[in-house]
PDB file of N, CA and C in Angstrom:
ATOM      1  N   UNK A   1       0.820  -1.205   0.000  1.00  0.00           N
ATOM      2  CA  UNK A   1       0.000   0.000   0.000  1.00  0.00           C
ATOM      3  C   UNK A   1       0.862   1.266   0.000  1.00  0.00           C
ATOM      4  N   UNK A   2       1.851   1.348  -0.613  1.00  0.00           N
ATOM      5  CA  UNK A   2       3.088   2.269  -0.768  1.00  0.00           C
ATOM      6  C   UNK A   2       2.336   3.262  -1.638  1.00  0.00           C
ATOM      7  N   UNK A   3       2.469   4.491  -1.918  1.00  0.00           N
ATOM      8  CA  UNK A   3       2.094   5.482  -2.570  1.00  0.00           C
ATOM      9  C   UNK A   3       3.324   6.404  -3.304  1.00  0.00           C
ATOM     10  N   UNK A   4       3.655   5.805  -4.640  1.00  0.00           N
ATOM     11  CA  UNK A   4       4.785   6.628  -4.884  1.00  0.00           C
ATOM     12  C   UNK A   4       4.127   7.377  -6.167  1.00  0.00           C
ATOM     13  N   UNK A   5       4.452   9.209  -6.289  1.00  0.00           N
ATOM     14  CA  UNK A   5       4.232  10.172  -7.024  1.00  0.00           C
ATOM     15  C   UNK A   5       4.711  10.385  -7.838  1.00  0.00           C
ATOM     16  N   UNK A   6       5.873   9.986  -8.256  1.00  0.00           N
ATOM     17  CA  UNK A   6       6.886  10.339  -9.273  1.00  0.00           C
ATOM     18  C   UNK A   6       7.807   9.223  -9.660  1.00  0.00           C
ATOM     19  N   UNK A   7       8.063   9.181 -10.634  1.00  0.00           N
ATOM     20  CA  UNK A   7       9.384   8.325 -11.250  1.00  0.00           C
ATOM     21  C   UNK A   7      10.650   8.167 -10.556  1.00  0.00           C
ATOM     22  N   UNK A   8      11.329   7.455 -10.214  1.00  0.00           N
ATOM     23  CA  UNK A   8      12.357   7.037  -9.386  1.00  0.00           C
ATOM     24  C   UNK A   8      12.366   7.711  -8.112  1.00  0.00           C
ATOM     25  N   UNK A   9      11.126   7.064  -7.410  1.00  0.00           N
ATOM     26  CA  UNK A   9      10.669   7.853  -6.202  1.00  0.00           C
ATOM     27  C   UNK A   9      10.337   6.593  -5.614  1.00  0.00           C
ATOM     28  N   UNK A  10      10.733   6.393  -3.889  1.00  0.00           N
ATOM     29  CA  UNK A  10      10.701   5.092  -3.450  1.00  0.00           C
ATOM     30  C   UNK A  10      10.313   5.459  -1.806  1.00  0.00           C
ATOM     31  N   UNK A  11       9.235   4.650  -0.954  1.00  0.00           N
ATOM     32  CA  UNK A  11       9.482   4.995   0.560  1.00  0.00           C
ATOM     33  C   UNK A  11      10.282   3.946   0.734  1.00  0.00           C
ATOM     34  N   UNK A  12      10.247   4.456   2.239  1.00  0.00           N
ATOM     35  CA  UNK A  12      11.446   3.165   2.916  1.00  0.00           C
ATOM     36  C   UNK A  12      10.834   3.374   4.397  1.00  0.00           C
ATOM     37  N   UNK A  13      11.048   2.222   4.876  1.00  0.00           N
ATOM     38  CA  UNK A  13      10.412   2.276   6.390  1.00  0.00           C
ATOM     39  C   UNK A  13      10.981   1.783   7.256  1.00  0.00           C
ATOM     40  N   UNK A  14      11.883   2.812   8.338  1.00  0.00           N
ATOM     41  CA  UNK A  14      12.185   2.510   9.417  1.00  0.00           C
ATOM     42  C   UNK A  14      11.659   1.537  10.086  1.00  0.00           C
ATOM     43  N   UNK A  15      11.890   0.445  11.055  1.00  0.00           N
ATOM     44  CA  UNK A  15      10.851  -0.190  12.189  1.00  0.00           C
ATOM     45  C   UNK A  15      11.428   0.060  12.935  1.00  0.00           C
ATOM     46  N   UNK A  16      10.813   0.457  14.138  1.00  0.00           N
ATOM     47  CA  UNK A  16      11.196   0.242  15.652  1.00  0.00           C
ATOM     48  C   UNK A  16      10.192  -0.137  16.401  1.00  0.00           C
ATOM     49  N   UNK A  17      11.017  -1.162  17.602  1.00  0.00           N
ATOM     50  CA  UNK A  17      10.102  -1.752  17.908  1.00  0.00           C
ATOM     51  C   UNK A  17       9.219  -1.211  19.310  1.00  0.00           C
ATOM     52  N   UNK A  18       8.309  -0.853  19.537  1.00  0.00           N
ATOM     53  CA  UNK A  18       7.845   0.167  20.907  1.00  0.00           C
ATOM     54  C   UNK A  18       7.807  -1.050  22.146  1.00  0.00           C
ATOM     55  N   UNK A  19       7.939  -0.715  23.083  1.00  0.00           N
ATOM     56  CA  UNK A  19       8.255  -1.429  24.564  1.00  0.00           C
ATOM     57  C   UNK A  19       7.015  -1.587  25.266  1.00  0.00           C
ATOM     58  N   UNK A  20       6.544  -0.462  24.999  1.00  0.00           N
ATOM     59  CA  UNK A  20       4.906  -0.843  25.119  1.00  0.00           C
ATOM     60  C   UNK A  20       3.514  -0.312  24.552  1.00  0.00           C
ATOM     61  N   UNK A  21       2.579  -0.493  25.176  1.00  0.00           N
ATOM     62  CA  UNK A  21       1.602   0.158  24.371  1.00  0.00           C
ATOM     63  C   UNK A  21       1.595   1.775  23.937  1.00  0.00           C
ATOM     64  N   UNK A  22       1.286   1.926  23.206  1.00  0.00           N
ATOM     65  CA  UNK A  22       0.930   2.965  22.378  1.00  0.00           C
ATOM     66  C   UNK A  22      -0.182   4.260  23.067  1.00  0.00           C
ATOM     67  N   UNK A  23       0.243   5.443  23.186  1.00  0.00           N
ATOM     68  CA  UNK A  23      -0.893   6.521  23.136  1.00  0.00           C
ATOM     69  C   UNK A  23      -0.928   7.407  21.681  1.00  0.00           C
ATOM     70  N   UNK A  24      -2.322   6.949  21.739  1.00  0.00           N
ATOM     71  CA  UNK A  24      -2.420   8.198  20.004  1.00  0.00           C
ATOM     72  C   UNK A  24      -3.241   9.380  20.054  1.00  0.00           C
ATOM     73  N   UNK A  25      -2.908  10.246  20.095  1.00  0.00           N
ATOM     74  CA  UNK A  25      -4.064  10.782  20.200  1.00  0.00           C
ATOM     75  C   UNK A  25      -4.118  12.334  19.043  1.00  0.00           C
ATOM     76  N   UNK A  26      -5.018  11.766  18.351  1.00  0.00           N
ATOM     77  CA  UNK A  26      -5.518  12.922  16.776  1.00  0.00           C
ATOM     78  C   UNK A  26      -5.554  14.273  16.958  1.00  0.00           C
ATOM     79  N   UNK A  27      -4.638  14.768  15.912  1.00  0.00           N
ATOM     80  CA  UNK A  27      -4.545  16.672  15.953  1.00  0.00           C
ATOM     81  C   UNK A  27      -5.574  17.167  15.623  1.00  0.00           C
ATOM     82  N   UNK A  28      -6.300  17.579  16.120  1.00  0.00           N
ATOM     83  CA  UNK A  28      -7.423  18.178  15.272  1.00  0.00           C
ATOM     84  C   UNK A  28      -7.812  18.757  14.392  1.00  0.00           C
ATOM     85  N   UNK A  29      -6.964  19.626  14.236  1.00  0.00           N
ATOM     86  CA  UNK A  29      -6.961  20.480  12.605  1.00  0.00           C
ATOM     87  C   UNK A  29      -6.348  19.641  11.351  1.00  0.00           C
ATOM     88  N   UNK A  30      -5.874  18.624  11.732  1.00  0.00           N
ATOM     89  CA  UNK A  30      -5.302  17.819  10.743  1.00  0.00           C
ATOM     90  C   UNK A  30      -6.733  17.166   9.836  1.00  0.00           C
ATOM     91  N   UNK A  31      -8.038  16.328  11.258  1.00  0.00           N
ATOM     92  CA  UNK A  31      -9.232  15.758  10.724  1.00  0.00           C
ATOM     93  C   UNK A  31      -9.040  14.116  10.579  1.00  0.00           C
ATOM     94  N   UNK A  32      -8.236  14.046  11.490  1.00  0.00           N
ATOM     95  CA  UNK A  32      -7.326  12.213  11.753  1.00  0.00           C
ATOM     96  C   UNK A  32      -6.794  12.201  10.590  1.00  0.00           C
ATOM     97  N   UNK A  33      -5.971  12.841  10.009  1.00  0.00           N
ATOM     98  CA  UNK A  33      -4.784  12.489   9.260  1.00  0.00           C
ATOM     99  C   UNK A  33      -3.776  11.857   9.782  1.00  0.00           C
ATOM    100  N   UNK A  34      -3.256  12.563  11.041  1.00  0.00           N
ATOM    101  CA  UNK A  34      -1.787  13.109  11.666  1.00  0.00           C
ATOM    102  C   UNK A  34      -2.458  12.727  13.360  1.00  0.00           C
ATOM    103  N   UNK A  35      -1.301  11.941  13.666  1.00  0.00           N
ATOM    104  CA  UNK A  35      -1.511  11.892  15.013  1.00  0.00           C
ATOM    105  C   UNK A  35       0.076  11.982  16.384  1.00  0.00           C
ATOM    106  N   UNK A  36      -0.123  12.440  16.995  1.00  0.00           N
ATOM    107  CA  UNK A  36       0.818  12.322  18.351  1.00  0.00           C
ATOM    108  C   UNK A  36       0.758  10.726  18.706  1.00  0.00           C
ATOM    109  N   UNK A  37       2.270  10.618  19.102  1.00  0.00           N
ATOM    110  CA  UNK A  37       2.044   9.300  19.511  1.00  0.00           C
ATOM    111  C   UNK A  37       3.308   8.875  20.633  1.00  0.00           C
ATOM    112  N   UNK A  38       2.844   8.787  21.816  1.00  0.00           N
ATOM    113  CA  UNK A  38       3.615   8.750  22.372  1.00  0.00           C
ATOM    114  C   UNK A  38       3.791   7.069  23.463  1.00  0.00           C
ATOM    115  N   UNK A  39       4.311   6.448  24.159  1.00  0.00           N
ATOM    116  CA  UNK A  39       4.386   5.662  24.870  1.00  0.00           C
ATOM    117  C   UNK A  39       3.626   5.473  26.146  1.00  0.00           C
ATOM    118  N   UNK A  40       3.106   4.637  26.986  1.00  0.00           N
ATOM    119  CA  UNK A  40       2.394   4.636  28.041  1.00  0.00           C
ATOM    120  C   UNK A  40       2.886   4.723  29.299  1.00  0.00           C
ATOM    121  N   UNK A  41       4.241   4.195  29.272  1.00  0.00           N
ATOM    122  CA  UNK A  41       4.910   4.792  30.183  1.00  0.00           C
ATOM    123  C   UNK A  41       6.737   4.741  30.134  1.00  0.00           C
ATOM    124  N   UNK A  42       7.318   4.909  30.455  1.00  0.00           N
ATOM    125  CA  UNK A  42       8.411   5.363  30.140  1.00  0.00           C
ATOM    126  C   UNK A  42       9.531   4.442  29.979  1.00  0.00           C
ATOM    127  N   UNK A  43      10.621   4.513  29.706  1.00  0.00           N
ATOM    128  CA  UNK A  43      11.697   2.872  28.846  1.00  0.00           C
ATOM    129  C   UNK A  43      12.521   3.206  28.844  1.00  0.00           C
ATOM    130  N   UNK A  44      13.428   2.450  29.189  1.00  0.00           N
ATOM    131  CA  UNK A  44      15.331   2.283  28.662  1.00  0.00           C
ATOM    132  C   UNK A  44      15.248   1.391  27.875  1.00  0.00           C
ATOM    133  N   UNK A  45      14.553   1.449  26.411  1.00  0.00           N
ATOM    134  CA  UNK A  45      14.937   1.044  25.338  1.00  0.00           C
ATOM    135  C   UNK A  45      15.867   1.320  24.269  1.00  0.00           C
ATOM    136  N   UNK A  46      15.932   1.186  23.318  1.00  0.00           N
ATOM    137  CA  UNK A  46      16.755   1.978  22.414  1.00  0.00           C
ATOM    138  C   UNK A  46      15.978   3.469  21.638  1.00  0.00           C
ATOM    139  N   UNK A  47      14.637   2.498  21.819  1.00  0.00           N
ATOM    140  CA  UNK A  47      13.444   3.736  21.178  1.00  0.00           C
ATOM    141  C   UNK A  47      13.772   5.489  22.195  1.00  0.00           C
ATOM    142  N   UNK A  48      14.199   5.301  23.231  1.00  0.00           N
ATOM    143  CA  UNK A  48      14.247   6.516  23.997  1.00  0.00           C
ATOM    144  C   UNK A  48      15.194   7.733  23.107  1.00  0.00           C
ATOM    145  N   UNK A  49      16.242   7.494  22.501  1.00  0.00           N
ATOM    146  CA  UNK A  49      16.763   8.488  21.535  1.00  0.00           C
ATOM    147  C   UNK A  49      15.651   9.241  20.378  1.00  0.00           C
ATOM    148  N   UNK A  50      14.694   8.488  20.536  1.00  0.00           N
ATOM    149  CA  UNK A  50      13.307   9.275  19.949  1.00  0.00           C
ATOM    150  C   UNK A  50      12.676   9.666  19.947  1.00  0.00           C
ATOM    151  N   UNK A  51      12.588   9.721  21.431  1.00  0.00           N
ATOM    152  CA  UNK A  51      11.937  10.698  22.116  1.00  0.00           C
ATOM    153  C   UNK A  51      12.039  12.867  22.274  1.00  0.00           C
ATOM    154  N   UNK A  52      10.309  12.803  23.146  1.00  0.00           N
ATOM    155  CA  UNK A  52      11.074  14.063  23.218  1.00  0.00           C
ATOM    156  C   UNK A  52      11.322  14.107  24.371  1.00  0.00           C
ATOM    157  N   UNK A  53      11.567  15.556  25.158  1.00  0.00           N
ATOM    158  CA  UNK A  53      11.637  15.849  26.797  1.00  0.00           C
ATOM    159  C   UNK A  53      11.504  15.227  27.489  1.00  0.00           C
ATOM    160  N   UNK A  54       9.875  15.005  27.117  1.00  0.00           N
ATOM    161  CA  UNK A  54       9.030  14.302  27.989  1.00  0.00           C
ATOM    162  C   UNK A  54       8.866  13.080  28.472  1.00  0.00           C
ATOM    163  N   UNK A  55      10.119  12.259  27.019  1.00  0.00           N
ATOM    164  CA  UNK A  55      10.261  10.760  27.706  1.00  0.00           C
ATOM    165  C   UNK A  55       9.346  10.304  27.440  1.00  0.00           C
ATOM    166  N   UNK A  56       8.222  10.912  26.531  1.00  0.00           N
ATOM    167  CA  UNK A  56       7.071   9.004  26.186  1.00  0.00           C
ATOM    168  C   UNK A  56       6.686   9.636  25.051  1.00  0.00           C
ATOM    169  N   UNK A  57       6.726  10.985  24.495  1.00  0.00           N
ATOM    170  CA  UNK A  57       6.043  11.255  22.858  1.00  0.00           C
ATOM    171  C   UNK A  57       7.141  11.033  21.765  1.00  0.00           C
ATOM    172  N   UNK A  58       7.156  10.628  20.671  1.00  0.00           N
ATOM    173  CA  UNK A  58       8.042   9.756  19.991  1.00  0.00           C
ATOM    174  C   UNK A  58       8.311  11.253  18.892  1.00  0.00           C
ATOM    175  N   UNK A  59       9.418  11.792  18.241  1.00  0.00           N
ATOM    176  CA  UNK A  59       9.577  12.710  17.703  1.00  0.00           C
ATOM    177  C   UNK A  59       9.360  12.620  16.559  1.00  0.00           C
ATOM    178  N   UNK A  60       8.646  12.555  15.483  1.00  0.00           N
ATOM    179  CA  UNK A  60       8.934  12.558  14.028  1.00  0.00           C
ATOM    180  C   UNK A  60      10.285  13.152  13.558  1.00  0.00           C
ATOM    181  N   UNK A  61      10.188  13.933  13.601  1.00  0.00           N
ATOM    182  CA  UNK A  61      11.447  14.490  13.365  1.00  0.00           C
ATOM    183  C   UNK A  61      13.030  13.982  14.145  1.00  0.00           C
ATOM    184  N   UNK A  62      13.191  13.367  14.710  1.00  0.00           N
ATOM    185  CA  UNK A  62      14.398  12.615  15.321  1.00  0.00           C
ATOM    186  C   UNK A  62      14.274  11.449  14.331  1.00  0.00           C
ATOM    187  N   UNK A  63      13.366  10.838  14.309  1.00  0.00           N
ATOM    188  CA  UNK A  63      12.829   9.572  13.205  1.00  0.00           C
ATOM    189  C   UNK A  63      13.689  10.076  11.871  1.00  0.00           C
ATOM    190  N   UNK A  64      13.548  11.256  11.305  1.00  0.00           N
ATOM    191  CA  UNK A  64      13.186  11.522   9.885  1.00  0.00           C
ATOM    192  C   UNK A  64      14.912  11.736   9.615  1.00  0.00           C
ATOM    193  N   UNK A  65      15.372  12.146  11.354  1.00  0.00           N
ATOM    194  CA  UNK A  65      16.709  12.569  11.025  1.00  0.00           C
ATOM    195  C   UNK A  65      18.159  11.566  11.190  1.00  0.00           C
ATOM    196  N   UNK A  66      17.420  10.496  11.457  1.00  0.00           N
ATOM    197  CA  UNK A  66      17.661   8.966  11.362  1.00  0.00           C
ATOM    198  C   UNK A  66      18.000   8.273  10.179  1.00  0.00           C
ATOM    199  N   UNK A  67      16.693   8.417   9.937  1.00  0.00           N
ATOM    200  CA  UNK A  67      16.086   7.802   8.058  1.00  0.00           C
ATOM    201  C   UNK A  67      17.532   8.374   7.349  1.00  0.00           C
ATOM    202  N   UNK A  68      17.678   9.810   7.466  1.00  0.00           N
ATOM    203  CA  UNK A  68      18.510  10.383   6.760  1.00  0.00           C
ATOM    204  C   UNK A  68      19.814  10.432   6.807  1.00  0.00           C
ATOM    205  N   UNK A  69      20.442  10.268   7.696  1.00  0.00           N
ATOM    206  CA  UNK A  69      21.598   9.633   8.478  1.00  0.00           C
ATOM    207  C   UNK A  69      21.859   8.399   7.675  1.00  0.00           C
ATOM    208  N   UNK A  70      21.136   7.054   8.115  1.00  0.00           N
ATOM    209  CA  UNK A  70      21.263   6.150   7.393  1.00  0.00           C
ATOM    210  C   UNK A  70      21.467   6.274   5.745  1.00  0.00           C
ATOM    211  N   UNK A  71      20.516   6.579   4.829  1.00  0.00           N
ATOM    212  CA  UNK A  71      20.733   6.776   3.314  1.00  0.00           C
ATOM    213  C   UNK A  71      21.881   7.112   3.125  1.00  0.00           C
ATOM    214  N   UNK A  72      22.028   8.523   4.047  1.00  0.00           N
ATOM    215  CA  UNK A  72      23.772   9.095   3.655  1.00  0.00           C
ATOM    216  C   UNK A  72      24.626   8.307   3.747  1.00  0.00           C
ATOM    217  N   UNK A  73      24.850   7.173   4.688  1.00  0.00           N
ATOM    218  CA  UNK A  73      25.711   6.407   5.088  1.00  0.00           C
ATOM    219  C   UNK A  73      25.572   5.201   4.109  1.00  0.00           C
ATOM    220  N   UNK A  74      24.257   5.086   3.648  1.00  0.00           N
ATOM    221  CA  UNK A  74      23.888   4.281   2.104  1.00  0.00           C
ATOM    222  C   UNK A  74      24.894   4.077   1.489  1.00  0.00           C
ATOM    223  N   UNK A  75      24.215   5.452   0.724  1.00  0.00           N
ATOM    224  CA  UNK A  75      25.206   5.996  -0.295  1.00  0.00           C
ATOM    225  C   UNK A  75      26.176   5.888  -0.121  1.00  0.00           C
ATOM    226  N   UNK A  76      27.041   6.655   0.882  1.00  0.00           N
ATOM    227  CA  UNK A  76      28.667   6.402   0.830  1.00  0.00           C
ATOM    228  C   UNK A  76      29.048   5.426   1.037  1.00  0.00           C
ATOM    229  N   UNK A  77      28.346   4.003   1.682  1.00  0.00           N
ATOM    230  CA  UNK A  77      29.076   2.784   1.078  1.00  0.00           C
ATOM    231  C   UNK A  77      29.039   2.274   0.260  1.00  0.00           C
ATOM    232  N   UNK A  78      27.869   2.033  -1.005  1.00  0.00           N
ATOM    233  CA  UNK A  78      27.610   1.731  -2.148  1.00  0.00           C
ATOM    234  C   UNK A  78      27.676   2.420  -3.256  1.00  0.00           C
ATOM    235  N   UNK A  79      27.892   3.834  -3.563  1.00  0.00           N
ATOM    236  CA  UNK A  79      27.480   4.528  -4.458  1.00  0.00           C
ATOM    237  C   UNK A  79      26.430   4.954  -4.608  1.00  0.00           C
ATOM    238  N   UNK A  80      25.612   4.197  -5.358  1.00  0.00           N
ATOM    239  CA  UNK A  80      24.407   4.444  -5.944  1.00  0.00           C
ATOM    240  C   UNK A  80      23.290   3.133  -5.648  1.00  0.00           C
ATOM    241  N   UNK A  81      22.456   3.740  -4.847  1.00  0.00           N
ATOM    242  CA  UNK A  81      21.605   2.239  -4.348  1.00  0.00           C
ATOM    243  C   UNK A  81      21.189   2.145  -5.056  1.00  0.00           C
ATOM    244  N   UNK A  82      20.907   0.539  -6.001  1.00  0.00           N
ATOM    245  CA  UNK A  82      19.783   0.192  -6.828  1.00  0.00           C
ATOM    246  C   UNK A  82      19.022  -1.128  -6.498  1.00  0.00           C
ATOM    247  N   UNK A  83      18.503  -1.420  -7.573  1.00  0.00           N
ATOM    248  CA  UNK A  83      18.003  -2.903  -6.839  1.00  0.00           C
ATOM    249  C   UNK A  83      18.176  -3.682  -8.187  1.00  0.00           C
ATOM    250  N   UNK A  84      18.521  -5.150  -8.148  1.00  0.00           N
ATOM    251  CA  UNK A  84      18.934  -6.048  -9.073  1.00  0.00           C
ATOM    252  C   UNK A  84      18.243  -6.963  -9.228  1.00  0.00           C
ATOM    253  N   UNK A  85      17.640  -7.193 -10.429  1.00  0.00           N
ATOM    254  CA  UNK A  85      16.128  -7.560 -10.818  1.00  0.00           C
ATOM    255  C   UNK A  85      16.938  -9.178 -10.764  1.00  0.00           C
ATOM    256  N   UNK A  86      16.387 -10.616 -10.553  1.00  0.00           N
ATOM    257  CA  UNK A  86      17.242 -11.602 -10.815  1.00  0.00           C
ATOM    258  C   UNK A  86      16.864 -11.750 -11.913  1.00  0.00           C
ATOM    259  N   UNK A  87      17.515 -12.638 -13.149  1.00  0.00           N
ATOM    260  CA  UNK A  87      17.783 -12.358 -14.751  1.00  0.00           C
ATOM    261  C   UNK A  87      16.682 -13.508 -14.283  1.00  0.00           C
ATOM    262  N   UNK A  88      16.115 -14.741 -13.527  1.00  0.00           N
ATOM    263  CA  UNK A  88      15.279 -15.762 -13.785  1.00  0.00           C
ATOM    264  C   UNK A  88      14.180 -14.764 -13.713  1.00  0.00           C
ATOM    265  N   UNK A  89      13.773 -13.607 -12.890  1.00  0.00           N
ATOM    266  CA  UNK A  89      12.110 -13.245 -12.401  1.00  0.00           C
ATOM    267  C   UNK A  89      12.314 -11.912 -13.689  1.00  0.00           C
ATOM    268  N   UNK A  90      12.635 -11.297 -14.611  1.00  0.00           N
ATOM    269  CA  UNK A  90      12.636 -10.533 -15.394  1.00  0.00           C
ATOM    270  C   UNK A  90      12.409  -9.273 -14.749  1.00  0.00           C
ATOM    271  N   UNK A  91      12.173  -8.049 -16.064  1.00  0.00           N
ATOM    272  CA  UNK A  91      10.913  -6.705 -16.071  1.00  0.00           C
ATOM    273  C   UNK A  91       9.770  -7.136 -15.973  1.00  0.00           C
ATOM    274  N   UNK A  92       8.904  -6.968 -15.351  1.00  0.00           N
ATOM    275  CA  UNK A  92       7.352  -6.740 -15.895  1.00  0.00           C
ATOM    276  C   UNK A  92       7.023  -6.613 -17.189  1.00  0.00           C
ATOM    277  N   UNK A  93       5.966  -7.674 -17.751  1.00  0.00           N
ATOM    278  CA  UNK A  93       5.758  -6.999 -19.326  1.00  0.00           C
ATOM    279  C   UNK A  93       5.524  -5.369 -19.808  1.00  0.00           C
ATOM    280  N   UNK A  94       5.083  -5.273 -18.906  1.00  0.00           N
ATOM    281  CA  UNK A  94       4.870  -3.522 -19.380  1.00  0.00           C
ATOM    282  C   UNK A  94       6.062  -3.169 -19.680  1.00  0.00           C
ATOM    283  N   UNK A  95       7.152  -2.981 -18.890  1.00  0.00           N
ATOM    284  CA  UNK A  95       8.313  -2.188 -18.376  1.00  0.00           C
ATOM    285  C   UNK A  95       9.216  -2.992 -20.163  1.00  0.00           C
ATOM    286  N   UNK A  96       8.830  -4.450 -20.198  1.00  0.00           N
ATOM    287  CA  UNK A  96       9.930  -4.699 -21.624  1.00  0.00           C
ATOM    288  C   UNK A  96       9.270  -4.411 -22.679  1.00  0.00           C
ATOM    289  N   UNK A  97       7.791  -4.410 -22.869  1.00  0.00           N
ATOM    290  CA  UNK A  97       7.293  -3.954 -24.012  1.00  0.00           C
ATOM    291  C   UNK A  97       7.217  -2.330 -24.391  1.00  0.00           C
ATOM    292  N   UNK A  98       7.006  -1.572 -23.392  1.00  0.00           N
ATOM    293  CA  UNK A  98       7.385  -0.105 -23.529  1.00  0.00           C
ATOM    294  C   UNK A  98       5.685   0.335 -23.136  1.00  0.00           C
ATOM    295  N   UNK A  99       5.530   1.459 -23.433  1.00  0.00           N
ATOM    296  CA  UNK A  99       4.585   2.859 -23.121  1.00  0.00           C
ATOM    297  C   UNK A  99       3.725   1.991 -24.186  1.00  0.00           C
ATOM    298  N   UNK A 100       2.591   1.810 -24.016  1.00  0.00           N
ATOM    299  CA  UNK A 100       1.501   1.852 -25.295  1.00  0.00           C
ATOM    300  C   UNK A 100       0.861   3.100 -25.503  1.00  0.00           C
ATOM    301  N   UNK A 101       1.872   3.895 -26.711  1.00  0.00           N
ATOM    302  CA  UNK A 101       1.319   4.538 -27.367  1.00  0.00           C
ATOM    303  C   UNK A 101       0.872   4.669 -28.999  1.00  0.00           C
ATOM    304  N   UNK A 102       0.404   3.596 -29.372  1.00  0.00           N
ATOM    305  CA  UNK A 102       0.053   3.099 -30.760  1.00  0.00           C
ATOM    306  C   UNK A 102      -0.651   4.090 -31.098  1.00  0.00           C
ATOM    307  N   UNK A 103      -1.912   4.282 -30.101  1.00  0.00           N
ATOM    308  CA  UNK A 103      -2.845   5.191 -30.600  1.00  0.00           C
ATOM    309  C   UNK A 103      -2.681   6.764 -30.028  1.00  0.00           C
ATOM    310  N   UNK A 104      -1.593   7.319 -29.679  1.00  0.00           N
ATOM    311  CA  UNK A 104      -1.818   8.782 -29.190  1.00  0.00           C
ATOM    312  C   UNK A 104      -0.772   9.393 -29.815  1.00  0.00           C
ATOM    313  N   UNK A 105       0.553   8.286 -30.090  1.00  0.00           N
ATOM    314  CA  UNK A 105       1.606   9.011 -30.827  1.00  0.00           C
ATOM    315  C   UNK A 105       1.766   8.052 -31.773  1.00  0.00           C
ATOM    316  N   UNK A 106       1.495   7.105 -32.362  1.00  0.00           N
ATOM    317  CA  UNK A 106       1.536   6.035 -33.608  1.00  0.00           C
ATOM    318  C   UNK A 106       3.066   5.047 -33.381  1.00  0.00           C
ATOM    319  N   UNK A 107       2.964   4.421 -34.008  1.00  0.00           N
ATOM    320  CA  UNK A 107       3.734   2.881 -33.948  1.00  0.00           C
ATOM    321  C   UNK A 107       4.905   3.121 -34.693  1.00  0.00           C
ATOM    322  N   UNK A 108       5.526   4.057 -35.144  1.00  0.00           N
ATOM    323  CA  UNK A 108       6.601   4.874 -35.534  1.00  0.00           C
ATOM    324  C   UNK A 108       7.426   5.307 -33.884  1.00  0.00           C
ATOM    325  N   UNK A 109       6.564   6.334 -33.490  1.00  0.00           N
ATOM    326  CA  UNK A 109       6.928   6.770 -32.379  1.00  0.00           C
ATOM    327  C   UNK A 109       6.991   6.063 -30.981  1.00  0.00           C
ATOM    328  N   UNK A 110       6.164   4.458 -30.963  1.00  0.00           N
ATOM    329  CA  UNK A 110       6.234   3.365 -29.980  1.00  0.00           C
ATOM    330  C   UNK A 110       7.638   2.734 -30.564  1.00  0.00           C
ATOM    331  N   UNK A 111       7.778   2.214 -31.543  1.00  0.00           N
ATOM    332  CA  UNK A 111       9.320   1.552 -32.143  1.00  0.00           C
ATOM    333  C   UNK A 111      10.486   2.045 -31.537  1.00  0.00           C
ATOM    334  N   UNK A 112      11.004   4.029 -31.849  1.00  0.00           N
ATOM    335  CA  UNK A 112      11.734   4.575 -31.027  1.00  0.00           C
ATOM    336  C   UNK A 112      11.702   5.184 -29.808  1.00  0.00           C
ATOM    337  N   UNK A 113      10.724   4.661 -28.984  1.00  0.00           N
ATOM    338  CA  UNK A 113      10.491   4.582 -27.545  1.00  0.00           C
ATOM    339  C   UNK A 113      11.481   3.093 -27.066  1.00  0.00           C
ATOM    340  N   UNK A 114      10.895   2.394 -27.568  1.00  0.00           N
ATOM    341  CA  UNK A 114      11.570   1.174 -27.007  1.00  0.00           C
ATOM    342  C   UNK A 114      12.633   0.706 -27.559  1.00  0.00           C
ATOM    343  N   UNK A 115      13.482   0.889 -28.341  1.00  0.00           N
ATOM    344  CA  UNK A 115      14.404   0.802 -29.399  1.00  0.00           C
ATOM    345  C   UNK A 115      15.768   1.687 -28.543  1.00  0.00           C
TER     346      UNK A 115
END
């Protein structure tokens, strides 16, 4: 159920694991989009670097600055992350046959699409 907007655009999802139950509780102006979420009561887990002050609300933003940390550290060990299709499971037919545009730009212009 990933939602990606654009062309070579990918999420990625942290897990961590919470110690205990969960408090959520909905922003209001958001309309339950967006919620606070903090812990029920307090932990010497590892999750605590994610915290805020307060020791049980979980920071998005410490999260996000994590996520980002990591990639960087990606990247500089690999180069360029990609992913390696195995030659037995292929492209998707779509992806080897190309764009069907027979009928909007003609079969001239589908040939040097995929060509």
């Amino acid at each position: 159920m990933v939602k990606i907007h654009n062309p070579n655009e990918f999420d990625m999802m942290l897990k961590l694991q919470s110690p205990s139950r969960l408090k959520m509780t909905e922003l209001d102006q958001y309309l339950g989009l967006f919620y606070e979420v903090a812990l029920s009561r307090s932990t010497r887990s590892h999750i605590r670097s994610f915290l805020l002050d307060d020791g049980l609300t979980i920071s998005a933003s410490k999260i996000i600055s994590e996520m980002h940390r990591l990639v960087r550290k990606f990247i500089r060990t690999y180069r360029v992350p990609a992913l390696e299709v195995p030659s037995s499971q292929g492209w998707p037919l779509a992806a080897r046959t190309g764009p069907d545009v027979d009928n909007w730009l003609g079969k001239k212009t589908r040939r040097s699409l995929t060509h």
